[in-house]
PDB file of N, CA and C in Angstrom:
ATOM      1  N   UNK A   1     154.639 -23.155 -52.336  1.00  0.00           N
ATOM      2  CA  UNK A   1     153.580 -22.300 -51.841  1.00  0.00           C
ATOM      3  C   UNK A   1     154.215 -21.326 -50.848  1.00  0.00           C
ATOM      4  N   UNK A   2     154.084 -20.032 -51.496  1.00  0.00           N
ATOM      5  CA  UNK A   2     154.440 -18.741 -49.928  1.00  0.00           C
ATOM      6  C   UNK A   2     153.642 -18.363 -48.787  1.00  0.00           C
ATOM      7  N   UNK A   3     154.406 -18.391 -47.802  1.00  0.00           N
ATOM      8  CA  UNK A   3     153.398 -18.202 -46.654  1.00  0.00           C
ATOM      9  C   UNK A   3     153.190 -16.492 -46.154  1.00  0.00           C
ATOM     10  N   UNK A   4     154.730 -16.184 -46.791  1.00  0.00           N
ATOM     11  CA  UNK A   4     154.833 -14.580 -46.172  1.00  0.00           C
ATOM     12  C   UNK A   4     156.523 -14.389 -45.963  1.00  0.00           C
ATOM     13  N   UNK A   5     156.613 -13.684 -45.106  1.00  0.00           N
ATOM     14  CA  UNK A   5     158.305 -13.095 -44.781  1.00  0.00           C
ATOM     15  C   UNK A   5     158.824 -14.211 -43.995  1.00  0.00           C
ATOM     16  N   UNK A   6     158.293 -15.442 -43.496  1.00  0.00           N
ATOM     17  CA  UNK A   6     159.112 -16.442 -43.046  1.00  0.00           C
ATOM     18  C   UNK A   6     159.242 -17.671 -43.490  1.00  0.00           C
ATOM     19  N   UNK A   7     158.772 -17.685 -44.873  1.00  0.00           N
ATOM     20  CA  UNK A   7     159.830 -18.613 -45.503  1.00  0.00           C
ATOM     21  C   UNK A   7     157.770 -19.241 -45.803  1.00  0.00           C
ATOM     22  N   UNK A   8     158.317 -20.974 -46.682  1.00  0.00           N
ATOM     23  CA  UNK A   8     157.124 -21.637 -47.065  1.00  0.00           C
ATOM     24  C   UNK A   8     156.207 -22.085 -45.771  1.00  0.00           C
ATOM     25  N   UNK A   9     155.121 -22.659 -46.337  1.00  0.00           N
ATOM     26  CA  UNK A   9     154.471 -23.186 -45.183  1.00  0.00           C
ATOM     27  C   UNK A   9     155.149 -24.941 -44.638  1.00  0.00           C
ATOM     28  N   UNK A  10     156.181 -25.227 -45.784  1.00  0.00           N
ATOM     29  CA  UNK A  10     156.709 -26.446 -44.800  1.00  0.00           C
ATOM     30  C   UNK A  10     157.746 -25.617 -43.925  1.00  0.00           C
ATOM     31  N   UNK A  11     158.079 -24.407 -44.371  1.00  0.00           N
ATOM     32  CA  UNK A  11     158.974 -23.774 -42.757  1.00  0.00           C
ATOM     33  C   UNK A  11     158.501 -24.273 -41.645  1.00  0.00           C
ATOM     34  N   UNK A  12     157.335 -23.203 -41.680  1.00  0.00           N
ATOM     35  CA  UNK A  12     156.320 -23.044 -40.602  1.00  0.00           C
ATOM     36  C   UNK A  12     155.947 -24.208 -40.162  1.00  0.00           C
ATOM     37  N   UNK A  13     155.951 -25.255 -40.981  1.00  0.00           N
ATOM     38  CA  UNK A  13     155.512 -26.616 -40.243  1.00  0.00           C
ATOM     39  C   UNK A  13     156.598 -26.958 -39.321  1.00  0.00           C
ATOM     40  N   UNK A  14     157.845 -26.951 -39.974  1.00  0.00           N
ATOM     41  CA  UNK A  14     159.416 -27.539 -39.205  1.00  0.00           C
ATOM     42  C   UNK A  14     159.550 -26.296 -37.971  1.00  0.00           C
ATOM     43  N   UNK A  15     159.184 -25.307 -38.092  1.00  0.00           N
ATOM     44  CA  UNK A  15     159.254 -24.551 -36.476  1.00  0.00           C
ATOM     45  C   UNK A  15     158.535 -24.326 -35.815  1.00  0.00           C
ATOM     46  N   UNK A  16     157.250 -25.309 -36.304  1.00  0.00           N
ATOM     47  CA  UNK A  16     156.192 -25.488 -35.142  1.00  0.00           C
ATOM     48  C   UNK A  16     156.477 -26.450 -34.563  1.00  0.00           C
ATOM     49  N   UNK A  17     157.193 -27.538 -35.224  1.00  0.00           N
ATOM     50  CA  UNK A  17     157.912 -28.962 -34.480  1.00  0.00           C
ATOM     51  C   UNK A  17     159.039 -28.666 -33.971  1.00  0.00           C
ATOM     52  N   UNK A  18     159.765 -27.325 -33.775  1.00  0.00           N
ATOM     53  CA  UNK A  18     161.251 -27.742 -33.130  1.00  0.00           C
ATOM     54  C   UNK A  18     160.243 -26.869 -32.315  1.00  0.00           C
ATOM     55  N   UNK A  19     159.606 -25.861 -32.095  1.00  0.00           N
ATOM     56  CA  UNK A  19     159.240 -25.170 -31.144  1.00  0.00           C
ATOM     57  C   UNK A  19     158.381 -26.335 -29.954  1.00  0.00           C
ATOM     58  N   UNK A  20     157.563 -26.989 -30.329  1.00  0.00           N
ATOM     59  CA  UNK A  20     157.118 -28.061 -29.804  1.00  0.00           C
ATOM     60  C   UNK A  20     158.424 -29.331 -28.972  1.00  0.00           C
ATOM     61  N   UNK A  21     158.744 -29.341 -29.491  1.00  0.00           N
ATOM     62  CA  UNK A  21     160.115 -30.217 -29.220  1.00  0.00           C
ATOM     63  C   UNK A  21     160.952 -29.338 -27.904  1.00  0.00           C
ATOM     64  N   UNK A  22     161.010 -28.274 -28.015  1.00  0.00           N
ATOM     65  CA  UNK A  22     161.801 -27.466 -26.986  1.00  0.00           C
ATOM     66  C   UNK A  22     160.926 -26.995 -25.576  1.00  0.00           C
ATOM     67  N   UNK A  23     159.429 -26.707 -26.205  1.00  0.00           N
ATOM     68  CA  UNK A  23     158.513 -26.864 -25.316  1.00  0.00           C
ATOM     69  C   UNK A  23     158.678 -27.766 -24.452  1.00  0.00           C
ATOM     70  N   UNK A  24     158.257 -29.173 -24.894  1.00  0.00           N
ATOM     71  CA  UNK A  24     158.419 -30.112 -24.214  1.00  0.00           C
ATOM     72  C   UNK A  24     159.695 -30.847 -23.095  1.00  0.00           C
ATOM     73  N   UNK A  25     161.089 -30.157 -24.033  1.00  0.00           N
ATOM     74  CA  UNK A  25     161.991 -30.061 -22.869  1.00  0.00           C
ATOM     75  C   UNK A  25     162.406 -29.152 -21.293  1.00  0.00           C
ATOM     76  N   UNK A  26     162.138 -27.900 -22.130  1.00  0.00           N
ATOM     77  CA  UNK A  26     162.023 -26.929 -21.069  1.00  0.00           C
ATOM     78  C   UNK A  26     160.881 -27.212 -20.005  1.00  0.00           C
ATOM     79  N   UNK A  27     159.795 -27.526 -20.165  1.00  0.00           N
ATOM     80  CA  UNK A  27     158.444 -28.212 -19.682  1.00  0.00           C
ATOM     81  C   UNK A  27     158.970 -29.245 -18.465  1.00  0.00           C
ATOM     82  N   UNK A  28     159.417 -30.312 -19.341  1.00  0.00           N
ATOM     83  CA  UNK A  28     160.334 -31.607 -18.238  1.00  0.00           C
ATOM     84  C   UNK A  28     161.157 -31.341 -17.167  1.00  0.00           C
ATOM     85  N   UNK A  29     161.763 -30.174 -17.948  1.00  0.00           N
ATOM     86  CA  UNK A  29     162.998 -30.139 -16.996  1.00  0.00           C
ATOM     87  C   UNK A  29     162.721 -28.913 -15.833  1.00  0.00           C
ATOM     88  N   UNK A  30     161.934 -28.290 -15.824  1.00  0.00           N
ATOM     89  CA  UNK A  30     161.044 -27.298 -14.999  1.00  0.00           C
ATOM     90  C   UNK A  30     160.447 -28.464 -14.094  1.00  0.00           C
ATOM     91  N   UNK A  31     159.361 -28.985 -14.395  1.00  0.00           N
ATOM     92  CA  UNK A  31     159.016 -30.348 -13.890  1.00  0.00           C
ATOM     93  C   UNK A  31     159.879 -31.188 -12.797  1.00  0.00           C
ATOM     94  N   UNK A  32     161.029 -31.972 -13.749  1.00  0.00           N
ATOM     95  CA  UNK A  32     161.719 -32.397 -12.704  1.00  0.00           C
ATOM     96  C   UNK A  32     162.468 -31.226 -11.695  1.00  0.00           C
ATOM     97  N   UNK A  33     163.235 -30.279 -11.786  1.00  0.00           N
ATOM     98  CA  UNK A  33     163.277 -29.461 -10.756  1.00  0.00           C
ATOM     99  C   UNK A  33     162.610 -28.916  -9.765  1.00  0.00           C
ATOM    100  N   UNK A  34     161.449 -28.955  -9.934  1.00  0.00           N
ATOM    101  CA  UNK A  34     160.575 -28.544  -8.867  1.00  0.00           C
ATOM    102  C   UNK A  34     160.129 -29.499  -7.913  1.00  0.00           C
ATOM    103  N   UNK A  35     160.765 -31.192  -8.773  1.00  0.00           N
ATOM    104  CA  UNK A  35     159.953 -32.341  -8.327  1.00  0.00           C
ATOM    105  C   UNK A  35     159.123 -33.186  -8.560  1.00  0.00           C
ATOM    106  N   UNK A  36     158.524 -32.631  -9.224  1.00  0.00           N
ATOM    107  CA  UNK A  36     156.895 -33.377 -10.062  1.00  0.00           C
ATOM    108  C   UNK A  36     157.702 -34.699 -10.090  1.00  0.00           C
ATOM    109  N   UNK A  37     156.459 -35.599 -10.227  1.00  0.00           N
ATOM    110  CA  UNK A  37     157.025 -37.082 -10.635  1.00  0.00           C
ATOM    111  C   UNK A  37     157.906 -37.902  -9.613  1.00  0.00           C
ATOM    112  N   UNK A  38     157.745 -37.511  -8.357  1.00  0.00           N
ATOM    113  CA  UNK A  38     159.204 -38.078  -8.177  1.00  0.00           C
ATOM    114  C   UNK A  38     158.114 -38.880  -7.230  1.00  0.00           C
ATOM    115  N   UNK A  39     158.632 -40.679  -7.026  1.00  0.00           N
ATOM    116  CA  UNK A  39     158.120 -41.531  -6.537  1.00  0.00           C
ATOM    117  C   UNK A  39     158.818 -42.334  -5.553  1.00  0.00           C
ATOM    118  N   UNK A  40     158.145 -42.399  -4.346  1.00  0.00           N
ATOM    119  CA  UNK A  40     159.288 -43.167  -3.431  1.00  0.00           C
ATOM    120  C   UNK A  40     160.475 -42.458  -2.735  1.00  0.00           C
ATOM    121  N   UNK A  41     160.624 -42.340  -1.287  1.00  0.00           N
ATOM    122  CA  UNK A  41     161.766 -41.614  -0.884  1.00  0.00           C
ATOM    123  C   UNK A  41     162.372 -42.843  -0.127  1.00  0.00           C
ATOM    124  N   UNK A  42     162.010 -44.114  -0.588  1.00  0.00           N
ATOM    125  CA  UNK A  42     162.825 -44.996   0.409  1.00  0.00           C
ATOM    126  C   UNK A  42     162.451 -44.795   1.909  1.00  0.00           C
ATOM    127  N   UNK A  43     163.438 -45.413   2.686  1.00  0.00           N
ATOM    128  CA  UNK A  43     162.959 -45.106   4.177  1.00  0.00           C
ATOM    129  C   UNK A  43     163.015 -43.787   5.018  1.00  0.00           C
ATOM    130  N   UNK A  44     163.216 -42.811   3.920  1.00  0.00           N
ATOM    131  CA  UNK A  44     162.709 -41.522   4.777  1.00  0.00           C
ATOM    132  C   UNK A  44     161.614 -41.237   4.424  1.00  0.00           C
ATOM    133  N   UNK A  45     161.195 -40.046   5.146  1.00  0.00           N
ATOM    134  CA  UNK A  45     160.083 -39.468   5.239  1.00  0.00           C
ATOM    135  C   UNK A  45     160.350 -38.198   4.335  1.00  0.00           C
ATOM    136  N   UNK A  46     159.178 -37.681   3.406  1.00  0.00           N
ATOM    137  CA  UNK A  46     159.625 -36.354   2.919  1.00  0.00           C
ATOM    138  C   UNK A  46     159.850 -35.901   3.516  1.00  0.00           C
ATOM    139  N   UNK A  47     159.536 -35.053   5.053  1.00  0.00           N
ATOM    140  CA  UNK A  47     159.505 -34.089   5.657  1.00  0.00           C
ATOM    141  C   UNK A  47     160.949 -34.054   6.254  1.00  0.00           C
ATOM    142  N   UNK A  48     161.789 -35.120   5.914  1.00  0.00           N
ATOM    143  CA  UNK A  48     163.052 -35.496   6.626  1.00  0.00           C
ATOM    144  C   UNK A  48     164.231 -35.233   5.269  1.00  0.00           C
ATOM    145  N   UNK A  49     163.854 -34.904   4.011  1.00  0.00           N
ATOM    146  CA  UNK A  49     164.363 -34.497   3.096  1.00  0.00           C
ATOM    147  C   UNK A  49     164.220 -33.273   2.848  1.00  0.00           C
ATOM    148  N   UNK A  50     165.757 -32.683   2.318  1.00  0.00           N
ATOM    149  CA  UNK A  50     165.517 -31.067   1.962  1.00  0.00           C
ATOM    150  C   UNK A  50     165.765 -31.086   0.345  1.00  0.00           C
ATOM    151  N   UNK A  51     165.287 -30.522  -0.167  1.00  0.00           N
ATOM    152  CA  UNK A  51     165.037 -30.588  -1.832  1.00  0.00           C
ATOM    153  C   UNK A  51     165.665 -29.135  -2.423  1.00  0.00           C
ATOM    154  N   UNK A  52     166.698 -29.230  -3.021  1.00  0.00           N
ATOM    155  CA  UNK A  52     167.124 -28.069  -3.507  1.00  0.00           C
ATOM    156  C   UNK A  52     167.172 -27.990  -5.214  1.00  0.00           C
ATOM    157  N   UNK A  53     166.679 -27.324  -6.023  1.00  0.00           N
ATOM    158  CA  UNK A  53     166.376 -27.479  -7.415  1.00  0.00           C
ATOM    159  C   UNK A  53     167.484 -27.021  -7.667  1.00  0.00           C
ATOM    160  N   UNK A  54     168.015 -27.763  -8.965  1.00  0.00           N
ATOM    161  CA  UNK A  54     169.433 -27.434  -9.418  1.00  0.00           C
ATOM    162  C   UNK A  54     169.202 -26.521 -10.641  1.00  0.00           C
ATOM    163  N   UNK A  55     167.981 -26.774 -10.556  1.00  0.00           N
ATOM    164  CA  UNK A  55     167.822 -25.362 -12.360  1.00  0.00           C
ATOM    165  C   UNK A  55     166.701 -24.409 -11.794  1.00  0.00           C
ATOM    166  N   UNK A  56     166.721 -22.944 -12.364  1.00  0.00           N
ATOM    167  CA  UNK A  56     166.011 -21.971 -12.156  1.00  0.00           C
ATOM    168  C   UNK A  56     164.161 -22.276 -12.517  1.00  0.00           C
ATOM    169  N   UNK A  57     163.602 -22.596 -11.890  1.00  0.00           N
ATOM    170  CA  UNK A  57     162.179 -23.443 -12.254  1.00  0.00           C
ATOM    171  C   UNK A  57     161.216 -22.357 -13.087  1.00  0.00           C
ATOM    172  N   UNK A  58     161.538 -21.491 -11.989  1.00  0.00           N
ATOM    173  CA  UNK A  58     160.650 -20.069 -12.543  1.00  0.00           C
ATOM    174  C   UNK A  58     161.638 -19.606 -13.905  1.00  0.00           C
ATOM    175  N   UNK A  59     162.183 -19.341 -14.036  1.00  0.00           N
ATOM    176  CA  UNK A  59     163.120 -19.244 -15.273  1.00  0.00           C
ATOM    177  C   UNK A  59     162.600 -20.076 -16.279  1.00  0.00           C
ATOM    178  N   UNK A  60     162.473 -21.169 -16.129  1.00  0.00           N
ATOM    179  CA  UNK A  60     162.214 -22.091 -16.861  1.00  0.00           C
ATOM    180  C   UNK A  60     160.695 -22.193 -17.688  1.00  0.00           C
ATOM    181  N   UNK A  61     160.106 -21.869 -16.603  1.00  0.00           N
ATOM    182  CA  UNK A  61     158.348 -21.761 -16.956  1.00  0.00           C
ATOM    183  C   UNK A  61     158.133 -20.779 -17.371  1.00  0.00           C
ATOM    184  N   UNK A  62     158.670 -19.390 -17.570  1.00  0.00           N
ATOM    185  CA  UNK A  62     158.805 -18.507 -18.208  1.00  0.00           C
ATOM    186  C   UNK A  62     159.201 -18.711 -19.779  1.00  0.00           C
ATOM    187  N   UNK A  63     160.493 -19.565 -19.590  1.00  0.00           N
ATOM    188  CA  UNK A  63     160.465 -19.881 -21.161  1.00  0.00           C
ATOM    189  C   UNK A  63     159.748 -20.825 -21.693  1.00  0.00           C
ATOM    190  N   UNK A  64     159.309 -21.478 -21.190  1.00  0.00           N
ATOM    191  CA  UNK A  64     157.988 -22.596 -21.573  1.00  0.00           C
ATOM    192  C   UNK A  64     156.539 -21.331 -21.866  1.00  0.00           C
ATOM    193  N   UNK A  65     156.459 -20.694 -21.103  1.00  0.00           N
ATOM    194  CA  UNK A  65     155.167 -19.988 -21.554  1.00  0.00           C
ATOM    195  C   UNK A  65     155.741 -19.255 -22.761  1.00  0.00           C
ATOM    196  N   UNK A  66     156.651 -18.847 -23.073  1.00  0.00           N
ATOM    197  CA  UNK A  66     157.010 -17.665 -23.962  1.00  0.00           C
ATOM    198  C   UNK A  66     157.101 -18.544 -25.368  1.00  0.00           C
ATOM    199  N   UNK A  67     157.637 -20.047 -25.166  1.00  0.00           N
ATOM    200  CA  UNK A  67     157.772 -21.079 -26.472  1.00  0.00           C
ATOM    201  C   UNK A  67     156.057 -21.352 -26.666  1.00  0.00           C
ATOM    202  N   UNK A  68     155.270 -21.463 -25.701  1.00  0.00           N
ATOM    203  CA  UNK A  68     153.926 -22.117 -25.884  1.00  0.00           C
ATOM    204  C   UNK A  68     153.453 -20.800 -26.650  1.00  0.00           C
ATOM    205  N   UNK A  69     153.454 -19.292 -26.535  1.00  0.00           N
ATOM    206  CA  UNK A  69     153.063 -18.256 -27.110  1.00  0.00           C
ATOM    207  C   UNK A  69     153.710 -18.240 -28.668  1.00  0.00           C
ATOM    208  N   UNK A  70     154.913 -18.519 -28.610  1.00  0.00           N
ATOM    209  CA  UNK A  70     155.345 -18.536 -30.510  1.00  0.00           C
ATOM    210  C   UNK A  70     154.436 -19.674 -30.783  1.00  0.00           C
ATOM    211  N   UNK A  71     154.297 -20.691 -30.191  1.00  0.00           N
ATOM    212  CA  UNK A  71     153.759 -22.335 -30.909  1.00  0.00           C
ATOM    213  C   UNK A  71     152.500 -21.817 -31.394  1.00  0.00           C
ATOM    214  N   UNK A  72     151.494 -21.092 -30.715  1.00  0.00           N
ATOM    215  CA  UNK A  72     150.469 -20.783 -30.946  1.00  0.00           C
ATOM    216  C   UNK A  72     150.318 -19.501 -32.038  1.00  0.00           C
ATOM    217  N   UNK A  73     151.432 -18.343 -32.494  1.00  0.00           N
ATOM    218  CA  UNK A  73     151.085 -17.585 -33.472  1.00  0.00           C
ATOM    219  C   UNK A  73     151.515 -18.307 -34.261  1.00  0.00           C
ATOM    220  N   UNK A  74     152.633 -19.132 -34.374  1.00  0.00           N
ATOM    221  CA  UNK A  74     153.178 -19.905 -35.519  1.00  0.00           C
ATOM    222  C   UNK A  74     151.651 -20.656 -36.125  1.00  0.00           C
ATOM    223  N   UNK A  75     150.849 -21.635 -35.345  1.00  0.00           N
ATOM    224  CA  UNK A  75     149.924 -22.366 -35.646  1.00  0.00           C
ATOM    225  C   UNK A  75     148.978 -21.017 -35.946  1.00  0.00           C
ATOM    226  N   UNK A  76     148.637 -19.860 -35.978  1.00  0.00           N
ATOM    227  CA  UNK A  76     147.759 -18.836 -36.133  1.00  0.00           C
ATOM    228  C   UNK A  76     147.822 -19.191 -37.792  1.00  0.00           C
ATOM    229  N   UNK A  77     149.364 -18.518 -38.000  1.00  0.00           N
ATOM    230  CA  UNK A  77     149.780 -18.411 -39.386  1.00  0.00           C
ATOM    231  C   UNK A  77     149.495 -19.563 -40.450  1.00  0.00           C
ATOM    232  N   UNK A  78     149.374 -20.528 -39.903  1.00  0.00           N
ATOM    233  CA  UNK A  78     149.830 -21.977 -40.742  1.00  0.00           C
ATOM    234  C   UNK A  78     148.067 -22.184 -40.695  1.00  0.00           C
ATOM    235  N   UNK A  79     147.545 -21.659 -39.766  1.00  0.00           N
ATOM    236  CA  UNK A  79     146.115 -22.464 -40.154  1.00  0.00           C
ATOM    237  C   UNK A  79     144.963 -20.974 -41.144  1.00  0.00           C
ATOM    238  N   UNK A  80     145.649 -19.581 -40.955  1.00  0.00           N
ATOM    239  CA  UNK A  80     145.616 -18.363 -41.945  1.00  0.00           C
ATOM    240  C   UNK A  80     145.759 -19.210 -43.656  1.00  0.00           C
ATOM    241  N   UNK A  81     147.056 -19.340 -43.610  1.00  0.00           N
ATOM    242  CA  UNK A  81     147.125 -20.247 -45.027  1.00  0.00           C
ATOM    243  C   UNK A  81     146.405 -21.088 -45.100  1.00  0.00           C
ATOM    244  N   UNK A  82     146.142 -21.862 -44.292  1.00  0.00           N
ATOM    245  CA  UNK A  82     145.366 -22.898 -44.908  1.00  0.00           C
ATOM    246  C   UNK A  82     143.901 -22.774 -45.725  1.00  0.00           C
ATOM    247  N   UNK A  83     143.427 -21.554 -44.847  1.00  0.00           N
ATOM    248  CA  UNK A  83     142.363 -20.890 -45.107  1.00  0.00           C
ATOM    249  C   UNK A  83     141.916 -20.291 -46.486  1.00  0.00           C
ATOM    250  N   UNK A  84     143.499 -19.300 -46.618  1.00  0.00           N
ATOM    251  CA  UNK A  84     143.712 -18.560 -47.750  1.00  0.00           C
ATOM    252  C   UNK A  84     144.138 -18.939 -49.415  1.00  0.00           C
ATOM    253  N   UNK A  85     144.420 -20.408 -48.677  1.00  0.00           N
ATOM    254  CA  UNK A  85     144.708 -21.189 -50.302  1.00  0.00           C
ATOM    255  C   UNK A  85     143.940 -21.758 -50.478  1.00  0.00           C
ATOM    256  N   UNK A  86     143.463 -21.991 -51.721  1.00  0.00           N
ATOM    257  CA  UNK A  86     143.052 -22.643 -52.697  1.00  0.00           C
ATOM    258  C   UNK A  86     143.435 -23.963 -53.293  1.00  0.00           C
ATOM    259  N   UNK A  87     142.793 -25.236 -53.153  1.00  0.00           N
ATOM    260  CA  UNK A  87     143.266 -26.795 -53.586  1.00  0.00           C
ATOM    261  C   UNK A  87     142.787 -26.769 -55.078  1.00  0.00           C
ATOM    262  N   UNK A  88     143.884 -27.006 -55.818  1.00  0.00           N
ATOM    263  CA  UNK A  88     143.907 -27.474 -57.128  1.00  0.00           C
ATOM    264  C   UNK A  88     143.121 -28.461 -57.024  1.00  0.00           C
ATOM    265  N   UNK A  89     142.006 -28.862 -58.286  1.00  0.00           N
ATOM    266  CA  UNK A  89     141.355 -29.914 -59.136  1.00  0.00           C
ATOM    267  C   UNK A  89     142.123 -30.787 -59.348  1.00  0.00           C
TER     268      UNK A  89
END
């Protein structure tokens, strides 16, 4: 089955899952750099800790929004077909 100029609709399925997949890393790792999640400082006090992010956070969430924007035309396209085909008897 053709979907168009990027290949079948199981393409489109496999680069809605690596796009998803990369989402979710870039996502984490934005996350942990900024901190999120983090539990327990032992016997200090936060305010007695200085926190320096080792990866560009904003960088990061930038490419997380820009992967969440393909995830969503990719899913535009894939649910277009779905629309546009026809199920055999």
């Amino acid at each position: 089955m053709q979907m168009g100029p990027d290949g079948t609709l199981t393409d489109a399925l496999a680069r809605r899952d690596v796009l998803r997949l990369r989402h979710s890393v870039v996502t984490a790792a934005a996350d942990a750099a900024a901190g999120k999640g983090e539990r327990g400082y032992g016997r200090q006090l936060r305010s007695e800790l200085m926190m320096l992010s080792a990866l560009p956070v904003a960088e990061l969430r930038g490419q997380a929004d820009a992967l969440a924007r393909e995830i969503r035309e990719v899913d535009v396209r894939i649910q277009r077909t779905n629309w546009e085909v026809y199920l055999l008897d």
